[in-house]
Every structure is written in C-alpha cells, then in structure tokens.
C-alpha atoms as a PDB file:
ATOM      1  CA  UNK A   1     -11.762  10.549  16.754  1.00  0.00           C
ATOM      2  CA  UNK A   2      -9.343  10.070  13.688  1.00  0.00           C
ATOM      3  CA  UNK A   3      -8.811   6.393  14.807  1.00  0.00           C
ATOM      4  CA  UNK A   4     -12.704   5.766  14.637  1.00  0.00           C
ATOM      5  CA  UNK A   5     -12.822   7.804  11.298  1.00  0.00           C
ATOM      6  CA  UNK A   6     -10.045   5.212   9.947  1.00  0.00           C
ATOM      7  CA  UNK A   7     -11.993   2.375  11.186  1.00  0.00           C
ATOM      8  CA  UNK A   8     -14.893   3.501   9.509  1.00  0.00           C
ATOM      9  CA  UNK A   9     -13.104   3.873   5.341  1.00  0.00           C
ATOM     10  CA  UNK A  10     -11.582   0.235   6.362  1.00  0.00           C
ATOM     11  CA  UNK A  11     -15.496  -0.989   6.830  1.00  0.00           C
ATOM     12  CA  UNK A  12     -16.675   0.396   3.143  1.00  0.00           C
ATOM     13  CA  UNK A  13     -17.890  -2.230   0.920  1.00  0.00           C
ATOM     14  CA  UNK A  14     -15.223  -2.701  -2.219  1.00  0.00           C
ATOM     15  CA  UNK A  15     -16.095  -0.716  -5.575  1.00  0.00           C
ATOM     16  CA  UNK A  16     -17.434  -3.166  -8.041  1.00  0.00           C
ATOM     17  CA  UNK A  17     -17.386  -2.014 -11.560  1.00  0.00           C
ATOM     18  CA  UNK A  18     -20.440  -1.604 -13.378  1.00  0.00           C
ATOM     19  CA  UNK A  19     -19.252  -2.824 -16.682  1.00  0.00           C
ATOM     20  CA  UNK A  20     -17.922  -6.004 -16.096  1.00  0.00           C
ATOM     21  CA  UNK A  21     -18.454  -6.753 -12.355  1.00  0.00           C
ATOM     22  CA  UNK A  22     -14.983  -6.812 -11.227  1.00  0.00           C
ATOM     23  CA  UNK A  23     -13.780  -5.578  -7.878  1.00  0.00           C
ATOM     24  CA  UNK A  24     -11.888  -1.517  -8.342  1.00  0.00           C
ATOM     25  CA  UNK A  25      -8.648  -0.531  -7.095  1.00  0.00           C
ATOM     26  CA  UNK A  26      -9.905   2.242  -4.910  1.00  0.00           C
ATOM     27  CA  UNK A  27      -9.058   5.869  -5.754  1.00  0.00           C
ATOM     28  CA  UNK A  28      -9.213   8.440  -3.493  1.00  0.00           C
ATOM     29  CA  UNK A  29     -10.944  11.031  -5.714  1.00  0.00           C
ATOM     30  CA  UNK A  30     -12.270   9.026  -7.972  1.00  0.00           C
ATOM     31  CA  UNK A  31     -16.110   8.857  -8.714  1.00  0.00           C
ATOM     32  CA  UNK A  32     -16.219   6.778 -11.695  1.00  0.00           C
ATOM     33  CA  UNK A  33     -18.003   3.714 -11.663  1.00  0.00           C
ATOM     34  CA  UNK A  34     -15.911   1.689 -14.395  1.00  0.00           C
ATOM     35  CA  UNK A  35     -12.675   0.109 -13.607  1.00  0.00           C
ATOM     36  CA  UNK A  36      -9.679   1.095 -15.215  1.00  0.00           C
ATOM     37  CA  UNK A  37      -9.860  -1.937 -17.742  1.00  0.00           C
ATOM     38  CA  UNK A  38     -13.197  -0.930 -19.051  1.00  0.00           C
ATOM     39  CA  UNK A  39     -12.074   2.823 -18.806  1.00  0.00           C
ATOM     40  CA  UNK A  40      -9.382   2.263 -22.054  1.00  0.00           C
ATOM     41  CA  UNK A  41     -11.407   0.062 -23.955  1.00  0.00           C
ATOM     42  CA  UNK A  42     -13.766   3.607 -23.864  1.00  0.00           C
ATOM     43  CA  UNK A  43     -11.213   5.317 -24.665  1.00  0.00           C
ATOM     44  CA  UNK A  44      -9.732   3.335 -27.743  1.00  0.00           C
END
C-alpha cells in the first residue's frame, strides 16, 4: 500500500508557476502558486 501511494506523488505533474511559467521546486506544504522568484519580487 505505501509503495503504490509513493508511486502515485512520483506520477504528479510538476508545479508550474503562474507568474512567469517556470517549473516550482516542490514543497511539501506549500499551496502557493508563485515560485519562489516571483514570491520576493512581491515582497520587495
């Protein structure tokens, strides 16, 4: 069961951020939808 359930987070599409269309270095509880780049530009 925990070997299918592995299997299965290996199969999820890659996180593509919605600012500036690159690919996101996954996060395990992270829901945001901008990568970290875009993130501090907000921020500044």
């Amino acid at each position: 069961m925990l070997k299918s359930s592995i299997e299965a987070i290996k199969t999820l599409p890659r996180k593509i951020c919605q600012e500036c269309g690159q690919n996101m270095k996954e996060h395990e509880d992270s829901y945001l939808l901008e990568c970290d780049r875009c993130l501090s530009k907000k921020i500044e």
